[in-house]
C-alpha atoms as a PDB file:
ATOM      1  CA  UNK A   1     -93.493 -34.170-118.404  1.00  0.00           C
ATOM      2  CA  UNK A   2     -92.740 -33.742-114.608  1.00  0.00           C
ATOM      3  CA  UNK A   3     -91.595 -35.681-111.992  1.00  0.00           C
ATOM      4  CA  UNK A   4     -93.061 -37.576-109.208  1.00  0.00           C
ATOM      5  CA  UNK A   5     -92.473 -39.176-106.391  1.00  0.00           C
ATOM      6  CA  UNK A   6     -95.840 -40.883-104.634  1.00  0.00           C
ATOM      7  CA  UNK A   7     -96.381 -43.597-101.921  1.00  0.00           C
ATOM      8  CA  UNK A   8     -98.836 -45.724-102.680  1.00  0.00           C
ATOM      9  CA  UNK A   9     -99.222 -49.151-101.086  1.00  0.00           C
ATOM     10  CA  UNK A  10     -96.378 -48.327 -98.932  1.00  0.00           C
ATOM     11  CA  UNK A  11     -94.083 -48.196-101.156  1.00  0.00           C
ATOM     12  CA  UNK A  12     -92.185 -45.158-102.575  1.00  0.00           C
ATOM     13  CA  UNK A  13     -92.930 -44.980-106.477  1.00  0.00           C
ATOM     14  CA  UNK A  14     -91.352 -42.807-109.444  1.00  0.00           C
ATOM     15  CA  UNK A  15     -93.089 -41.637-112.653  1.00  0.00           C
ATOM     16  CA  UNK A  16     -92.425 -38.914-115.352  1.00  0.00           C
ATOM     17  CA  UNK A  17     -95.691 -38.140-116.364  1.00  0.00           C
ATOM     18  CA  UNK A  18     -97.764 -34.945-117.696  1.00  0.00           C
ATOM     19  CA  UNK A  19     -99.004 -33.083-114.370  1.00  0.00           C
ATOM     20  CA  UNK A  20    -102.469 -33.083-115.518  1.00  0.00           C
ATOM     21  CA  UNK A  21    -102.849 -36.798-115.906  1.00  0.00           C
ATOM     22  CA  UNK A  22    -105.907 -38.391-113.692  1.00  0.00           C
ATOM     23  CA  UNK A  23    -103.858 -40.379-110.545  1.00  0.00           C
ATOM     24  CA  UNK A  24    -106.320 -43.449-111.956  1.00  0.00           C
ATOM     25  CA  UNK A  25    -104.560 -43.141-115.516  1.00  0.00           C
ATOM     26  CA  UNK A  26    -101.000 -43.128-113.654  1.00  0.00           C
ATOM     27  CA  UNK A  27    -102.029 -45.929-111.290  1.00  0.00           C
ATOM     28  CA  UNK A  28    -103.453 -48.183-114.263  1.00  0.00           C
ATOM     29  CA  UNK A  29    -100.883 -47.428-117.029  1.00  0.00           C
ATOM     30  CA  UNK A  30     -97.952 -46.281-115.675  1.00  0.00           C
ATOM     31  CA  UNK A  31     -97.600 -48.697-112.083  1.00  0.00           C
ATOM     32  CA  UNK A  32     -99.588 -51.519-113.791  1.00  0.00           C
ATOM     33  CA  UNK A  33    -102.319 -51.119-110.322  1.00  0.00           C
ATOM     34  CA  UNK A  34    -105.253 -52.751-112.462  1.00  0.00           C
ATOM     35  CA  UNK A  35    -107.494 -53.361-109.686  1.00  0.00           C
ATOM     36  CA  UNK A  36    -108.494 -49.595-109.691  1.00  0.00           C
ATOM     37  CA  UNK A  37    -111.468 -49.230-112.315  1.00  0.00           C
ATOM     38  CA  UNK A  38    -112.242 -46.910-115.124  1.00  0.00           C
ATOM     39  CA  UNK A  39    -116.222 -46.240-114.939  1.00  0.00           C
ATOM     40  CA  UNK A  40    -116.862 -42.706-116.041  1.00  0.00           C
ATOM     41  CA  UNK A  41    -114.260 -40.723-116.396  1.00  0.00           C
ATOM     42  CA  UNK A  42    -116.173 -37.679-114.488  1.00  0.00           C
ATOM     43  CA  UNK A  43    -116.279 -39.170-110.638  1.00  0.00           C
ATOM     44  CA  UNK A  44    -119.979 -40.046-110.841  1.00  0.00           C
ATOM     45  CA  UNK A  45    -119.712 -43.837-110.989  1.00  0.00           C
ATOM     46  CA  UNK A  46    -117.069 -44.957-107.948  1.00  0.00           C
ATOM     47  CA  UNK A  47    -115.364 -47.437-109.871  1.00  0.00           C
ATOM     48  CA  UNK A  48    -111.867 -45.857-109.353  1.00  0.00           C
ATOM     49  CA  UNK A  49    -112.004 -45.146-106.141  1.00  0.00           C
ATOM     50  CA  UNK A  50    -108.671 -45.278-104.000  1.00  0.00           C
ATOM     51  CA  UNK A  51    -107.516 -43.892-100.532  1.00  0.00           C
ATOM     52  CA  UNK A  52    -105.687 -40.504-100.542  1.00  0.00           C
ATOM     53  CA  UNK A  53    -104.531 -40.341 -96.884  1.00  0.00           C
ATOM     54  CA  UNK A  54    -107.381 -42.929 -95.680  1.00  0.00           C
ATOM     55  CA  UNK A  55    -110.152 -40.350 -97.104  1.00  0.00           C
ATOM     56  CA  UNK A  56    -112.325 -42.127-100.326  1.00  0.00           C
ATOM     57  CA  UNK A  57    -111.469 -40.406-103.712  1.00  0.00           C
ATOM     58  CA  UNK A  58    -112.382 -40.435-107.394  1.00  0.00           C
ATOM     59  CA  UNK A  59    -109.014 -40.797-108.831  1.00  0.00           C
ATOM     60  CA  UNK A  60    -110.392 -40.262-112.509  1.00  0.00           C
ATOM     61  CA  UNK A  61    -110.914 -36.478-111.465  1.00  0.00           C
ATOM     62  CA  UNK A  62    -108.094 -35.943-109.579  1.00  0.00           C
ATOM     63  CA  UNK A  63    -104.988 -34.642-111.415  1.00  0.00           C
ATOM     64  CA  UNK A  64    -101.742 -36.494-110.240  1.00  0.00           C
ATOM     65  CA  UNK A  65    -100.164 -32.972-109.331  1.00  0.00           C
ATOM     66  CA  UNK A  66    -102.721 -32.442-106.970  1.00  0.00           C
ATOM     67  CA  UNK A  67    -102.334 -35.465-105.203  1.00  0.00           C
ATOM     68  CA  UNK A  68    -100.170 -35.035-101.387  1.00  0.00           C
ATOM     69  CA  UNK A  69    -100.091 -37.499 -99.247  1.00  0.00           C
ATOM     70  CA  UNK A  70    -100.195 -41.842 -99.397  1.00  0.00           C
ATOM     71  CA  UNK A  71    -101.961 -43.568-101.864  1.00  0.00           C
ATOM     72  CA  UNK A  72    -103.945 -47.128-100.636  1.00  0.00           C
ATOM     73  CA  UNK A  73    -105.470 -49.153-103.819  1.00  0.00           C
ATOM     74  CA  UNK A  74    -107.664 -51.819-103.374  1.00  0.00           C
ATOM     75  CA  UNK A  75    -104.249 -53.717-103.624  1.00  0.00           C
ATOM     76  CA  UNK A  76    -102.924 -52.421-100.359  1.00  0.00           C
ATOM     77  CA  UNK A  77    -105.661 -52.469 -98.746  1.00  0.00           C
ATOM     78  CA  UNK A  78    -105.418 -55.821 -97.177  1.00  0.00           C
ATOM     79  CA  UNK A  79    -102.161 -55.869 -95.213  1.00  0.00           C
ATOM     80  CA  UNK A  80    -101.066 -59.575 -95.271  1.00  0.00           C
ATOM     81  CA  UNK A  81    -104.158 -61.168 -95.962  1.00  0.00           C
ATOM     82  CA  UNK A  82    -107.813 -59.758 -96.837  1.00  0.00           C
ATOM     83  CA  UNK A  83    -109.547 -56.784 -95.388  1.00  0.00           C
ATOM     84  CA  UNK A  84    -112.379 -57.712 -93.394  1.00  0.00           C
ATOM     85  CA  UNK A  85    -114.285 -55.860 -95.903  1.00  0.00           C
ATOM     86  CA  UNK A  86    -113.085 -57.788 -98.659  1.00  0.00           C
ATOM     87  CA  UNK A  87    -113.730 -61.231 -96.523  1.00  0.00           C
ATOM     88  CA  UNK A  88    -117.593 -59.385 -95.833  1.00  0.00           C
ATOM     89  CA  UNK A  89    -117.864 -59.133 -99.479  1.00  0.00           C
ATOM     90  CA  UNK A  90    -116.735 -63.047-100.104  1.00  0.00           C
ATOM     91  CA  UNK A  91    -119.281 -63.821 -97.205  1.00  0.00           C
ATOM     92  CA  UNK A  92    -121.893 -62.214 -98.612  1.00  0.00           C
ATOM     93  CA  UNK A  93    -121.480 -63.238-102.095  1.00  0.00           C
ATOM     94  CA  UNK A  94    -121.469 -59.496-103.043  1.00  0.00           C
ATOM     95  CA  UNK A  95    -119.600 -59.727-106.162  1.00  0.00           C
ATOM     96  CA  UNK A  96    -121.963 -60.704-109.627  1.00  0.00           C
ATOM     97  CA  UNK A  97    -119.664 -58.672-112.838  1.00  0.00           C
ATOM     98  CA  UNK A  98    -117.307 -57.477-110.163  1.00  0.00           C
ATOM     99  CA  UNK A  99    -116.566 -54.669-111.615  1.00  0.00           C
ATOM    100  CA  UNK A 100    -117.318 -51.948-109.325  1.00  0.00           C
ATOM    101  CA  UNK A 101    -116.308 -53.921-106.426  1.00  0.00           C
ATOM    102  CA  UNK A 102    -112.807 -52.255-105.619  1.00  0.00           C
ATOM    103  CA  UNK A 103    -114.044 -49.535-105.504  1.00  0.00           C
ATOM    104  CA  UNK A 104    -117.357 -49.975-103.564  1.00  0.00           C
ATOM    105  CA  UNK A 105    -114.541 -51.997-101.137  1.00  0.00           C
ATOM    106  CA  UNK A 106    -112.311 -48.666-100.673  1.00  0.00           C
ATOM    107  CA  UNK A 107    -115.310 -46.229 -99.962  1.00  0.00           C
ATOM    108  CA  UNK A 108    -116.633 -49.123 -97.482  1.00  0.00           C
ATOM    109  CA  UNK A 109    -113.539 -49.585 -95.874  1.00  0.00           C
ATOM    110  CA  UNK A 110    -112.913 -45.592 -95.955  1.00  0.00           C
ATOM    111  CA  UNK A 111    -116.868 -45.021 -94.236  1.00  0.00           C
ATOM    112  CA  UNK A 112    -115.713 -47.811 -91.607  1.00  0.00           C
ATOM    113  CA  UNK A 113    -112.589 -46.129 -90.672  1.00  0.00           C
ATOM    114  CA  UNK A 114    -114.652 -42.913 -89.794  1.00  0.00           C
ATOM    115  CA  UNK A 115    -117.788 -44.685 -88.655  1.00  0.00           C
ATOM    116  CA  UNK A 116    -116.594 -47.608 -87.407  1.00  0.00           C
ATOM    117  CA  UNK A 117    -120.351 -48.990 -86.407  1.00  0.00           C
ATOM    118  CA  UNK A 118    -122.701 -47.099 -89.095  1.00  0.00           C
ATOM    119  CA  UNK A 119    -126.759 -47.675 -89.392  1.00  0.00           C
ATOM    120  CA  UNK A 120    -128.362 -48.331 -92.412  1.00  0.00           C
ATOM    121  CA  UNK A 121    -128.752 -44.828 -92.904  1.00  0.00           C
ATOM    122  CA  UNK A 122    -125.197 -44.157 -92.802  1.00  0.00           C
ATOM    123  CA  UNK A 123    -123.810 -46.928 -94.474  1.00  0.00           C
ATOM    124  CA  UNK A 124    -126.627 -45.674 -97.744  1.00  0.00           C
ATOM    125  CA  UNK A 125    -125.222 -41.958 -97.292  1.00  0.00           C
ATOM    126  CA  UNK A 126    -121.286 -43.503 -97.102  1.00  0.00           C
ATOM    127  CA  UNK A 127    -121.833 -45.667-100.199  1.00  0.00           C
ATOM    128  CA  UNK A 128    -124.143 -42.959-102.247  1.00  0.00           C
ATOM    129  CA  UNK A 129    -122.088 -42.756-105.657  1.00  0.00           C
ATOM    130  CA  UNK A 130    -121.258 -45.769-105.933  1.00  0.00           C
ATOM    131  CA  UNK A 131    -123.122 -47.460-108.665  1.00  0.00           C
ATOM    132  CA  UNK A 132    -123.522 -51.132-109.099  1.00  0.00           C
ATOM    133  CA  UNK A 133    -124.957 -52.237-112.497  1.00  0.00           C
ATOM    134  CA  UNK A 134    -126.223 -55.716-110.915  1.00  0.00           C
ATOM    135  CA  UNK A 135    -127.519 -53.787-108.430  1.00  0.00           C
ATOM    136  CA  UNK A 136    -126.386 -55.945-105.286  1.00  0.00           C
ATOM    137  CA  UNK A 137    -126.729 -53.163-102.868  1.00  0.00           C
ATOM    138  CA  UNK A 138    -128.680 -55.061-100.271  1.00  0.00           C
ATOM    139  CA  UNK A 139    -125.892 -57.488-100.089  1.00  0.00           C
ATOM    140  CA  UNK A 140    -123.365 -54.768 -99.909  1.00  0.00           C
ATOM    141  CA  UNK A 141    -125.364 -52.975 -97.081  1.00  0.00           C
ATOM    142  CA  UNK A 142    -125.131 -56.416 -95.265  1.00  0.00           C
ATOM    143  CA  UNK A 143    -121.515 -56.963 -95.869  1.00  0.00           C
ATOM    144  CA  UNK A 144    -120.260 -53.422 -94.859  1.00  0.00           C
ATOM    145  CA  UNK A 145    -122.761 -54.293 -91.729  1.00  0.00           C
ATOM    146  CA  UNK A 146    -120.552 -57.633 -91.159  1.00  0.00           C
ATOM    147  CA  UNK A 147    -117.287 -55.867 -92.093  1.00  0.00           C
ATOM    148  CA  UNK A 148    -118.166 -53.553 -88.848  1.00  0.00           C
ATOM    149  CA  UNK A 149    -118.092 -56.177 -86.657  1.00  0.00           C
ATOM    150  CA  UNK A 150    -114.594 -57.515 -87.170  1.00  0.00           C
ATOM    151  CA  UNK A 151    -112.599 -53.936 -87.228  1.00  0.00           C
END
């Protein structure tokens, strides 16, 4: 076990955990952040994406050792109130399981951040990875398109 110190959400937070334990396994079981998703385990799916210094991860894949720098979770990601992402999503009627929706969220809110007024082309390319088994990617091309105009 090792000790470590990591800001996520703002705050300053303190686990002993093994080094080599995926940041999405310390999130979910040892800071009780549920909103970050298990999908596949190997950082094909999206589902547990999170923010590492405002850049999109897979935190299934990424050891908590190797992680440097602030943490955002879907969360943190609305300071106060909701995102505009997350109020594109609600407009849009994104959401059918909802499970891969934090996580398509944080990689839309992460391509928006860099690309603050993407085409189609680039909001496809920003969300490729992110898998949605309802498939409701021409709503979520919409609401990352609404979600532009209110950053």
């Amino acid at each position: 076990m090792a000790s470590y110190s990591l800001k996520i959400n703002g705050k300053t937070r303190k686990i002993d955990v093994d080094e080599n334990t995926p940041l999405l396994w310390v999130l979910r079981d040892e800071l009780d952040l549920k909103g970050t998703k298990y999908g596949c385990g190997i950082a094909l799916c999206g589902a547990c994406t999170v923010h590492l210094n405002g850049k999109a991860i897979r935190s299934c894949s990424v050891p908590v050792k190797n992680v440097d720098g602030e943490i955002t979770t879907i969360e943190g990601l609305g300071e106060g109130g909701l995102h505009p992402v997350q109020q594109a999503w609600i407009e849009h009627d994104v959401a059918q399981c909802g499970y891969c929706q934090p996580g398509q969220i944080m990689s839309a809110s992460a391509l928006l951040k860099n690309n603050p007024n993407p085409t189609d082309k680039e909001i496809e390319q920003g969300m490729q990875g992110n898998i949605c088994r309802c498939g409701t990617y021409t709503r979520i091309k919409e609401a990352v398109k609404t979600a532009s105009t209110k950053l």
